[in-house]
Protein backbone atom coordinates (compact mmCIF):
# COMPACT_ATOMS: atom_id res chain seq x y z
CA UNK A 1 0.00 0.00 0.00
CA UNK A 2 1.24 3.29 -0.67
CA UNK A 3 1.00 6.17 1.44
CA UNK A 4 0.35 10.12 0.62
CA UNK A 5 3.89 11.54 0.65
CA UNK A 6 3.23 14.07 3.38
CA UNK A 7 0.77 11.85 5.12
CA UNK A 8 3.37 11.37 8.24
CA UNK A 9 3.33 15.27 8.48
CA UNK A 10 -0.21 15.68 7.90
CA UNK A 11 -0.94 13.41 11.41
CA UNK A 12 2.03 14.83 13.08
CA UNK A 13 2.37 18.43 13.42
CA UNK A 14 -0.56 19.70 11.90
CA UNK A 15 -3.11 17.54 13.58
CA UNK A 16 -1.70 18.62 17.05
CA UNK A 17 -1.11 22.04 16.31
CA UNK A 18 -4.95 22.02 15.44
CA UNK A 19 -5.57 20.64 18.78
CA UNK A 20 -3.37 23.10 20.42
CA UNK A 21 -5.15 25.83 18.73
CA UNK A 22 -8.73 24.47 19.27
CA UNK A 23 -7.11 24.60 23.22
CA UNK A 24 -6.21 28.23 22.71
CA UNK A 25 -9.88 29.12 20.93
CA UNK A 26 -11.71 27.53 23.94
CA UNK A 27 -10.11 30.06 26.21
CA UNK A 28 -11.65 33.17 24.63
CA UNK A 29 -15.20 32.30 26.23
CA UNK A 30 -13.28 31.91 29.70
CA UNK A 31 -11.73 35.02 28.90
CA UNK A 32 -14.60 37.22 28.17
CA UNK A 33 -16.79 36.13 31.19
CA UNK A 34 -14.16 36.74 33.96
CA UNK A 35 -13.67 39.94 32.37
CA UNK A 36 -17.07 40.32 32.33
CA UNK A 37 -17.51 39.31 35.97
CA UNK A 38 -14.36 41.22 37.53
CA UNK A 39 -16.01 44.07 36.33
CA UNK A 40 -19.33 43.50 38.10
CA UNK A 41 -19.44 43.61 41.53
CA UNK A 42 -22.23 41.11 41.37
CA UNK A 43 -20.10 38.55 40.13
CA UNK A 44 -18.40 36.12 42.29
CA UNK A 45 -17.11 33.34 39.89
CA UNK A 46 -14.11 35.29 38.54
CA UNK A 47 -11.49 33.20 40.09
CA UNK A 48 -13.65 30.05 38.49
CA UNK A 49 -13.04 31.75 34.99
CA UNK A 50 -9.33 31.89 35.54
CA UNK A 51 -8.65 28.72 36.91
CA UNK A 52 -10.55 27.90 33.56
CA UNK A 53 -7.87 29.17 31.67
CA UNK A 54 -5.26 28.37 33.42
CA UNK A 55 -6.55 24.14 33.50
CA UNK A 56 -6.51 24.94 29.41
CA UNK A 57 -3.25 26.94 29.31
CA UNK A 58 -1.69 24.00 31.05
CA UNK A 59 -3.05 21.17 28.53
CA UNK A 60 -1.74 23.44 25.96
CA UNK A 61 1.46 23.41 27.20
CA UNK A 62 0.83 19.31 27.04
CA UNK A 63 0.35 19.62 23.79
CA UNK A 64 3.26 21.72 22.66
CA UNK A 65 5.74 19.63 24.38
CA UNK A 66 4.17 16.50 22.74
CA UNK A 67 4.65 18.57 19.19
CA UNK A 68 8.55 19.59 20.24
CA UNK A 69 8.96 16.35 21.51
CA UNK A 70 7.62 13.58 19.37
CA UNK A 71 8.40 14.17 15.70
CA UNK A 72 10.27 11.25 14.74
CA UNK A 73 14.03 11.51 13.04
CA UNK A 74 13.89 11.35 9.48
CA UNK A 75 10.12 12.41 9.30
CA UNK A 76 9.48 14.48 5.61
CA UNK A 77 8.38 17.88 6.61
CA UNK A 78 7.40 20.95 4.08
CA UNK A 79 8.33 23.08 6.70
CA UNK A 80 11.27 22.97 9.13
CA UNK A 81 11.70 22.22 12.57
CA UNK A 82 12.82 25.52 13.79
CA UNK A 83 9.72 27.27 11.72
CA UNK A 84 7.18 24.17 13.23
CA UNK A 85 8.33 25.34 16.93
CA UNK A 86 8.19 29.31 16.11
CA UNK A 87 5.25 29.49 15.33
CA UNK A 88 3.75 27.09 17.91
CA UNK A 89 5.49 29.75 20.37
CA UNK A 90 3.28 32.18 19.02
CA UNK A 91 0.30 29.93 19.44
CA UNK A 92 1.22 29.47 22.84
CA UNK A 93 1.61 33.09 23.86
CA UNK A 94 -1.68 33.87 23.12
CA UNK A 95 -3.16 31.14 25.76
CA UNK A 96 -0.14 32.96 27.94
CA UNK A 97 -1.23 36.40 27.43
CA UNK A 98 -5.13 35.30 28.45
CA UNK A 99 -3.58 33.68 31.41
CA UNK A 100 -1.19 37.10 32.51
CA UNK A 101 -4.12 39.39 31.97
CA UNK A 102 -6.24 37.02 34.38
CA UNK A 103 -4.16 36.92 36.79
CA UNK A 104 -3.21 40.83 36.88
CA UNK A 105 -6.63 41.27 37.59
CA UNK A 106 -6.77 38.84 40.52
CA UNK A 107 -3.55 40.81 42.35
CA UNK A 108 -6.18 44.31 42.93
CA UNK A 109 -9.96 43.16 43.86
CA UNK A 110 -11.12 46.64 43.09
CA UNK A 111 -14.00 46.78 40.02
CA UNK A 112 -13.00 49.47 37.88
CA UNK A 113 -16.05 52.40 38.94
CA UNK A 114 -16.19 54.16 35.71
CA UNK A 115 -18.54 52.71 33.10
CA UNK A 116 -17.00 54.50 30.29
CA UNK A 117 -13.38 52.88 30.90
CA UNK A 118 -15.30 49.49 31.15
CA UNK A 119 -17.04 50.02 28.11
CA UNK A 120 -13.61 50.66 26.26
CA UNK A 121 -12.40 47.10 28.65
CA UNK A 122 -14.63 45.44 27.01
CA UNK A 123 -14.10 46.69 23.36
CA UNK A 124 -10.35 45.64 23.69
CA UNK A 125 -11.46 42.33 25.18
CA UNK A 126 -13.71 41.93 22.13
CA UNK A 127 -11.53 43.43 19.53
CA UNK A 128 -8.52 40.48 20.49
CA UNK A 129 -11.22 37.30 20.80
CA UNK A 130 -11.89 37.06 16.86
CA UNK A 131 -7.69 36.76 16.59
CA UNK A 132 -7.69 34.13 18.88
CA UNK A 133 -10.68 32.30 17.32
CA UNK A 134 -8.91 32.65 14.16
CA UNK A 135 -5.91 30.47 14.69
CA UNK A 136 -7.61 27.09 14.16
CA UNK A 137 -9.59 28.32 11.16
CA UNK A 138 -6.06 29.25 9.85
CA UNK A 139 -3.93 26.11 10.89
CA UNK A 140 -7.47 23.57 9.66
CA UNK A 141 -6.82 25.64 6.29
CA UNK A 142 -3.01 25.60 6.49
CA UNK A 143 -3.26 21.81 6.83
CA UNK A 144 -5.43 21.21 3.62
CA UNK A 145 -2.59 23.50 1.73
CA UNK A 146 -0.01 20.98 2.71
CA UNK A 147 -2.18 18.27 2.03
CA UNK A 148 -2.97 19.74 -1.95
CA UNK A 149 -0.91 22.93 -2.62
CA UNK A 150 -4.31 24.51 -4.07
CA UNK A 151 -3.63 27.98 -5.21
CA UNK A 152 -7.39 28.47 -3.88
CA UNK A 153 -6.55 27.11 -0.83
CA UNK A 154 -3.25 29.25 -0.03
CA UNK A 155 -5.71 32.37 -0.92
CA UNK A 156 -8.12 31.07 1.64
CA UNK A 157 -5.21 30.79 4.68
CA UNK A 158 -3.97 34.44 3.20
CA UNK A 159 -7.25 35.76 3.81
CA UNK A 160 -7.34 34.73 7.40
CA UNK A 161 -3.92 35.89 7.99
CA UNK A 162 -4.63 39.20 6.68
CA UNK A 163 -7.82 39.42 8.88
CA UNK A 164 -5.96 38.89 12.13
CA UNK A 165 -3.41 41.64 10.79
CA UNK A 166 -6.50 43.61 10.20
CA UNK A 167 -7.94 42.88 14.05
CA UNK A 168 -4.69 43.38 15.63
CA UNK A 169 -4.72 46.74 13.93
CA UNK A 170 -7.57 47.35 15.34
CA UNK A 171 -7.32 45.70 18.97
CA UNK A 172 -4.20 48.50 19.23
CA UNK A 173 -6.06 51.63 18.13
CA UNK A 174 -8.93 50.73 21.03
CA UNK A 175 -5.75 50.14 23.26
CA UNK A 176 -4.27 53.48 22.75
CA UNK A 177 -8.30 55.19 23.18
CA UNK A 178 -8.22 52.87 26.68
CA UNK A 179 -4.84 54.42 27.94
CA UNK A 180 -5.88 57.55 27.18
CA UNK A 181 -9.42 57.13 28.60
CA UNK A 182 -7.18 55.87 31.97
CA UNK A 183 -5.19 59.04 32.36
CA UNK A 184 -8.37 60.89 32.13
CA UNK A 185 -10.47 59.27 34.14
CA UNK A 186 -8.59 57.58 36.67
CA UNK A 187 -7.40 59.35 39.77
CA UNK A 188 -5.53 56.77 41.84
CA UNK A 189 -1.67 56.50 40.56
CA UNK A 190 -1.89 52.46 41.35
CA UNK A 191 -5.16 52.35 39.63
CA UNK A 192 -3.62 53.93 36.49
CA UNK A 193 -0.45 51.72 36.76
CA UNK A 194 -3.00 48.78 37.09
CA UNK A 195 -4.94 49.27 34.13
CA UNK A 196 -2.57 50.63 31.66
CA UNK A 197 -0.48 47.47 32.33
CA UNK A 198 -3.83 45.48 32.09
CA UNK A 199 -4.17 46.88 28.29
CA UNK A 200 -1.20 46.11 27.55
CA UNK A 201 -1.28 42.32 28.16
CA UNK A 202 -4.44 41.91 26.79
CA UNK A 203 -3.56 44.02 23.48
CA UNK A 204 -0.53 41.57 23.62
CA UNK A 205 -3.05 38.74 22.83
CA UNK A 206 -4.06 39.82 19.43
CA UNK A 207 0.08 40.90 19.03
CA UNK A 208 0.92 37.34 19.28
CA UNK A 209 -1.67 36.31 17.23
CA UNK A 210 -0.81 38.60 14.50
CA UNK A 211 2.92 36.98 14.95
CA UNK A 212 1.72 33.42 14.33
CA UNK A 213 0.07 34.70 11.20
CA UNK A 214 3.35 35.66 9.60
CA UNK A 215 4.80 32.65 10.56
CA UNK A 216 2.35 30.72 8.47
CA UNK A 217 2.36 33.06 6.09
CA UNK A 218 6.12 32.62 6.40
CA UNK A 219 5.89 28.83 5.97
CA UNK A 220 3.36 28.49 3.15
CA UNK A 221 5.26 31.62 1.25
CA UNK A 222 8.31 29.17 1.36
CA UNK A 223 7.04 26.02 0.51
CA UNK A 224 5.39 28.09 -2.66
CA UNK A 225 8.79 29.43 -3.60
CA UNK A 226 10.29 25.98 -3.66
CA UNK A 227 7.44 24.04 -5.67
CA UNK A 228 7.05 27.10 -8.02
CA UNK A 229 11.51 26.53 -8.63
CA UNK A 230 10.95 22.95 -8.94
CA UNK A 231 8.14 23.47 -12.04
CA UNK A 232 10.01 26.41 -13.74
């Protein structure tokens, strides 16, 4: 019987870094509600939320050590090691970035009072969830390019890519409106420290998302360059 020639890095990598971004996606639900809930004072199952993520961030981390770990000498890869791990970092720092901004929270209990600065909270929560959501649409579509080397399909992960480019673009314009809104609004010199710092992890989110991106875009550019060579 013969097998596909990139069937041992179809099941390999890409079926695991599918499950490691299906791991990231479900975190994004976590994410919004103890966001949600820290800033209600109604609310008491923020610390629920977080240990959420972090039970998730730590079968991630499962995962990505079975990916570094487990990819057998000689195995036929269109991409390379070294690219395979980058942009799993990536992946991971996303999951990382939900956890940090979770737990920055935790270390002041004090609901932020002004409902305009939670208004513009919640736009930059909402502005980095469709980035995260994103990455296993990308890496599902990524994998059928390997598996074919469809022109339509490589338009189809580009168009993803470009969207989280296009979100992250976004996610950092709100961030700059929130920072602002903070020295405006915000009296208390810890409280400022506290929520600038907050923005900035959670704008990191869609950052790291945006990096992973251009590492597939990296990846599948490559593999383009070569097979385009090989026919000219």
């Amino acid at each position: 019987m013969k097998f596909p020639f990139f069937s041992l890095f179809v099941t390999l990598p890409f079926d695991s870094l599918l499950e490691h971004a299906e791991k990231v996606k479900e975190c994004a639900w976590a994410f919004q509600q103890a966001i949600e809930c820290y800033a209600s004072e109604r609310c008491q199952e923020f610390d629920e939320y977080r240990q959420e993520v972090v039970k998730l961030e730590s079968e991630a981390d499962a995962i990505k050590r079975r990916i570094r770990g487990h990819i057998p000498m000689g195995t036929r890869m269109p991409v390379s090691k070294f690219e395979l791990f980058w942009y799993i970092r990536e992946q991971d720092k996303v999951l990382d970035s939900v956890q940090e901004a979770l737990d920055w929270l935790s270390y002041r209990n004090i609901p932020v009072s002004s409902e305009s600065l939670k208004k513009q909270i919640f736009l930059l929560v909402d502005s980095v969830i469709e980035p995260i959501e994103e990455l296993s649409r990308m890496v599902e579509e990524a994998k059928k390019y390997f598996e074919t080397y469809s022109e339509k399909q490589r338009r189809i992960v580009k168009d993803i890519i470009n969207n989280v480019r296009k979100r992250e673009h976004e996610a950092d314009e709100i961030e700059d409106e929130l920072k602002t809104k903070i020295f405006a609004l915000e009296k208390d010199p810890v409280g400022i420290f506290h929520l600038v710092r907050l923005s900035e992890i959670i704008g990191s989110i869609a950052d790291h998302a945006e990096n992973a991106g251009d590492m597939m875009r990296a990846m599948i550019a490559k593999k383009r360059r070569r097979a385009l060579f090989r026919n000219g």
